[in-house]
Protein backbone atom coordinates (compact mmCIF):
# COMPACT_ATOMS: atom_id res chain seq x y z
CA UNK A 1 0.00 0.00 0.00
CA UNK A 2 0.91 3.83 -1.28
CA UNK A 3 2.48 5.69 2.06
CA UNK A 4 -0.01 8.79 2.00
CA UNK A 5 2.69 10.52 3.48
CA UNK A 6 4.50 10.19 0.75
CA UNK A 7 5.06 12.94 -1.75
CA UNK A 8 3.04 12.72 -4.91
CA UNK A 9 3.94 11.46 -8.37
CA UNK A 10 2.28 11.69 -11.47
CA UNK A 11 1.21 8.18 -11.45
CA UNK A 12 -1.01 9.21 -8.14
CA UNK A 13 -3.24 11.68 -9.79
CA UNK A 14 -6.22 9.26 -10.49
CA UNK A 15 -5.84 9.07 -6.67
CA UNK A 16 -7.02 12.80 -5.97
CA UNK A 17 -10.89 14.11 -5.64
CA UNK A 18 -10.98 16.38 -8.55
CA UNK A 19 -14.69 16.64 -8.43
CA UNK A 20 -15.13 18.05 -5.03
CA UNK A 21 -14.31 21.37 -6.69
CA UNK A 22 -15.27 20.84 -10.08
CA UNK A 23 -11.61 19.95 -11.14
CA UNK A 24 -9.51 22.26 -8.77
CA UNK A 25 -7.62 21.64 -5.72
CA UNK A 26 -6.59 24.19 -3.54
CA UNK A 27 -2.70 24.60 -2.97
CA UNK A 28 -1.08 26.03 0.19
CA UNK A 29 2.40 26.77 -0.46
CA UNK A 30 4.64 26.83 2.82
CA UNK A 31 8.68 27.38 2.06
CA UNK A 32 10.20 24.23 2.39
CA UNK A 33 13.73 25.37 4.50
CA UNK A 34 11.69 27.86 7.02
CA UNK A 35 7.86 26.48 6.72
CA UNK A 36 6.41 29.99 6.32
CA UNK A 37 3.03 29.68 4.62
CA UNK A 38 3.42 31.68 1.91
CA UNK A 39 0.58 31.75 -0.73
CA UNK A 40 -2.95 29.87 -1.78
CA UNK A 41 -3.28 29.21 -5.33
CA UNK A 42 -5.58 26.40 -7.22
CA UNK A 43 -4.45 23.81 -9.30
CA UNK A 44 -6.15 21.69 -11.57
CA UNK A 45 -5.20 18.45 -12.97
CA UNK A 46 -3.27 19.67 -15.97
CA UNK A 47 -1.30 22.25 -13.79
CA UNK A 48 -0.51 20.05 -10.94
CA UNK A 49 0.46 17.97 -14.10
CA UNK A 50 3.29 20.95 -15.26
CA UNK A 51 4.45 21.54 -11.71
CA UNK A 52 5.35 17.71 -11.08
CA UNK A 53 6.79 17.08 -14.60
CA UNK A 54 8.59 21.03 -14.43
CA UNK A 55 9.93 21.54 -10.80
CA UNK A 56 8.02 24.90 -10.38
CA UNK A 57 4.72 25.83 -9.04
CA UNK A 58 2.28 25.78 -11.89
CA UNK A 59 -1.61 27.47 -11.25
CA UNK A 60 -4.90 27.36 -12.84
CA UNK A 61 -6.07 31.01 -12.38
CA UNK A 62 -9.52 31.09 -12.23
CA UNK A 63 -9.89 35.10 -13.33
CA UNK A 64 -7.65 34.49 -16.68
CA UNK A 65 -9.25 30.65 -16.86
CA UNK A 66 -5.74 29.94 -17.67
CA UNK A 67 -2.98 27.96 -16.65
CA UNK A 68 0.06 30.20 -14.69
CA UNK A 69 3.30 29.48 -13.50
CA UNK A 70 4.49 31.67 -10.47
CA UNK A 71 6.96 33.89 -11.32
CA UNK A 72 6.28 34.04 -15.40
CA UNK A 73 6.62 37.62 -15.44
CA UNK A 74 8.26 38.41 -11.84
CA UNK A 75 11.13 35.82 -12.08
CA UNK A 76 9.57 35.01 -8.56
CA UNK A 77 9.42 31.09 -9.35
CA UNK A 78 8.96 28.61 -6.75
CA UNK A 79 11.38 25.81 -7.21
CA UNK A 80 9.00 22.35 -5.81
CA UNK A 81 10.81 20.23 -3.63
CA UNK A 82 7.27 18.00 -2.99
CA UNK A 83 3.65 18.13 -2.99
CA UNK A 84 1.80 16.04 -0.82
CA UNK A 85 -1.88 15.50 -0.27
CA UNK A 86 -4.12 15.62 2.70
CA UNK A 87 -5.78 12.88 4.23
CA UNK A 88 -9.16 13.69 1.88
CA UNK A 89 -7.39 13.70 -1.36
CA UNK A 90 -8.85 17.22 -1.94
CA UNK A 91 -6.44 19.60 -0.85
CA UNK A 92 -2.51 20.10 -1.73
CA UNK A 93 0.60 20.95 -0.03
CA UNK A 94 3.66 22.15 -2.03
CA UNK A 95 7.05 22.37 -0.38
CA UNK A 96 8.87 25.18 -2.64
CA UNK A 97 11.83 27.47 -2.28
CA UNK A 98 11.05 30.84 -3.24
CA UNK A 99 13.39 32.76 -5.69
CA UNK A 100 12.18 35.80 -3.96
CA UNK A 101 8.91 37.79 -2.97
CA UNK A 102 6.03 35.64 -3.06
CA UNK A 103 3.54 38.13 -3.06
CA UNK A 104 2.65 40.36 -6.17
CA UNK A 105 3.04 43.26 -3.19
CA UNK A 106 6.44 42.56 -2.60
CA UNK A 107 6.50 40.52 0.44
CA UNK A 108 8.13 37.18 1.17
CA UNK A 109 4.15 35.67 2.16
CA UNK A 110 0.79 36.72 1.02
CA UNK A 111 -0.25 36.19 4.88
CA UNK A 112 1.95 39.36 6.09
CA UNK A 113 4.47 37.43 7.56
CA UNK A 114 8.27 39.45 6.67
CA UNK A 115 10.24 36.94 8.57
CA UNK A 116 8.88 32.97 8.81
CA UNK A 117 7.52 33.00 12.37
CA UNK A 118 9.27 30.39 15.13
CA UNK A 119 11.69 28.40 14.64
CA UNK A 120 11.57 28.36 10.98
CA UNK A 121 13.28 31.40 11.47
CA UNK A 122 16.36 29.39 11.55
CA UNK A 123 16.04 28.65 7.44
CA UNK A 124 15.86 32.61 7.48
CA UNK A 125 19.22 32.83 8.92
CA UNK A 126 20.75 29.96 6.71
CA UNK A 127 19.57 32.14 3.51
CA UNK A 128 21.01 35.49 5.54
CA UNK A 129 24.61 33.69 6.04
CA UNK A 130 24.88 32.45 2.82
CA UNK A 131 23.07 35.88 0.78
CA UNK A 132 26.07 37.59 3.27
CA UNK A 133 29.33 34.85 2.04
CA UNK A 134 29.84 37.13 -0.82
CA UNK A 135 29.99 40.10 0.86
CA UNK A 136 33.54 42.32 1.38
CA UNK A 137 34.98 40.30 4.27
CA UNK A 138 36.21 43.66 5.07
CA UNK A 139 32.37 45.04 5.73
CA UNK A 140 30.75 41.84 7.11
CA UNK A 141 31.39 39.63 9.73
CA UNK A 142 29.97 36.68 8.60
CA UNK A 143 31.44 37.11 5.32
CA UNK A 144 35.01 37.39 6.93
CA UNK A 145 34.52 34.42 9.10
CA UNK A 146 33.38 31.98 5.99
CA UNK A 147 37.10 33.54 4.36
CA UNK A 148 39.07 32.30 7.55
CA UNK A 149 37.68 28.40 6.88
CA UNK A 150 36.27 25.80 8.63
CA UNK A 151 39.10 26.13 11.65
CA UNK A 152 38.57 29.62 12.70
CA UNK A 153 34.72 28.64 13.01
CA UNK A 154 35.11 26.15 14.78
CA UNK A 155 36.99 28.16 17.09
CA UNK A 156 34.50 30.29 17.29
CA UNK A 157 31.93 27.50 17.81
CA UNK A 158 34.57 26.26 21.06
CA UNK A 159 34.65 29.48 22.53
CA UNK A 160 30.87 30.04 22.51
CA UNK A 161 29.65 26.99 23.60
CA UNK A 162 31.88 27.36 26.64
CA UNK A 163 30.21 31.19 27.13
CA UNK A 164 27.06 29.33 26.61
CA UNK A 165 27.98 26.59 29.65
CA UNK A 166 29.19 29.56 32.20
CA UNK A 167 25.49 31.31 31.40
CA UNK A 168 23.56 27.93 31.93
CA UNK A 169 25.99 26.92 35.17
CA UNK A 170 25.32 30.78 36.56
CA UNK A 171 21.56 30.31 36.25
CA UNK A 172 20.88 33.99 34.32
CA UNK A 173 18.05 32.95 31.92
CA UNK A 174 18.63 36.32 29.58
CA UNK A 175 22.58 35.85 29.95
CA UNK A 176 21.62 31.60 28.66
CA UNK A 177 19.39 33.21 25.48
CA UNK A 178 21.86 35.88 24.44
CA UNK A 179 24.41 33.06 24.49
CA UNK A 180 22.76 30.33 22.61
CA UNK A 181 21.89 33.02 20.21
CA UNK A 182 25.74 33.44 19.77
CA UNK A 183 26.21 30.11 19.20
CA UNK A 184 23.19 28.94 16.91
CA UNK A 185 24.57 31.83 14.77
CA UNK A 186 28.11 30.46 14.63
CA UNK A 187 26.70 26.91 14.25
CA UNK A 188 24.61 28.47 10.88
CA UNK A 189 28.24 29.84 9.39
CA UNK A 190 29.91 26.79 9.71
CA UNK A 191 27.32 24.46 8.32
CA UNK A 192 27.52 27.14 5.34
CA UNK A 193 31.19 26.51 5.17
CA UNK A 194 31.00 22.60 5.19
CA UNK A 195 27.98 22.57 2.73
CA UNK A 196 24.96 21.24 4.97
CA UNK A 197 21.92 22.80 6.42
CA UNK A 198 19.32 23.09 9.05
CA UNK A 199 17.15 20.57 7.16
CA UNK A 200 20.11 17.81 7.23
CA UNK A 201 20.64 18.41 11.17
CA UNK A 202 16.74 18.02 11.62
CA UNK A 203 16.74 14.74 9.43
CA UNK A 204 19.64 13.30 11.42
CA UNK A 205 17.75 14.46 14.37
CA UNK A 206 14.84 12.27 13.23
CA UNK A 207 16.48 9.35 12.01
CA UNK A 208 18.42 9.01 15.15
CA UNK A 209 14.59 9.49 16.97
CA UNK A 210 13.10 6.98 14.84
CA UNK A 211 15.83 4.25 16.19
């Protein structure tokens, strides 16, 4: 039996209820690296179709009665990582990475949301460190770190964690935040100097939950 969980394919389109809503499905479209919701569109078969078959998120707009992809005209395009289905088979999911402003107003979400709320913030700050590696190392910080390598970080990463363990020991709850800040931060530039991310912590994270 077909995980449900699993992303779809086109081979699982029969699956779907297409005539719930007379052929369309809505499509929420959450970023895949910080989870920030960031637009509903519709998609009917033929569009869901182009986005699986493409690799970028493909709309049937109802005022044009056309089919769209996002970012024709903008250069905005969202780059599909999955689409999954809810448990009814009448609604979609699509994880996408945005190639900038979602939102015909020129904001990251079409729900008002600037920054991606929680902890998805932490994708935000993977996109800042790596937007900021090819900066002048002699006007950023993070930019001048990334040019010292993968030992200087890791310095870095020595010497905070053991500000971070004087905080926690000493008990000051604002002195334990400002600290862990420090070191998530220096965490984020070195996995941006060896090449991995926030979503490759989190699946080693699960894996080693799941055994």
């Amino acid at each position: 039996m077909r995980d449900r969980n699993a992303p779809l394919t086109p081979g699982d389109l029969d699956r779907l209820d297409w005539a719930k809503m007379d052929g369309l499905l809505p499509a929420l479209v959450q970023d895949a690296s910080t989870l920030q919701a960031l637009m509903l569109g519709y998609m009917d078969r033929a569009a869901l179709e182009a986005t699986l078959r493409d690799g970028f998120a493909t709309f049937y707009s109802r005022s044009k009665q056309r089919l769209w992809q996002k970012g024709e005209t903008s250069g905005n395009r969202l780059a599909v990582k999955a689409v999954l289905a809810d448990c009814d088979a009448d609604a979609l999911l699509v994880l996408a990475v945005p190639a900038g402003p979602t939102c015909h107003l020129g904001t990251a979400s079409c729900f008002g949301e600037e920054t991606a709320p929680g902890l998805g913030w932490l994708g935000q700050l993977a996109r800042i460190v790596d937007h900021r590696s090819a900066a002048d190392p002699q006007e950023s910080y993070t930019a001048r770190l990334l040019d010292e390598g993968p030992v200087r970080i890791a310095q870095k990463i020595g010497e905070e964690g053991v500000e971070l363990a004087l905080a926690g020991a000493a008990g000051d709850r604002d002195a334990c935040i400002a600290e862990a800040a420090d070191l998530v931060f220096h965490m984020t530039v070195l996995m941006q100097s060896r090449g991995f991310g926030w979503e490759d912590l989190t699946e080693e994270l699960r894996r080693r939950h799941g055994q």
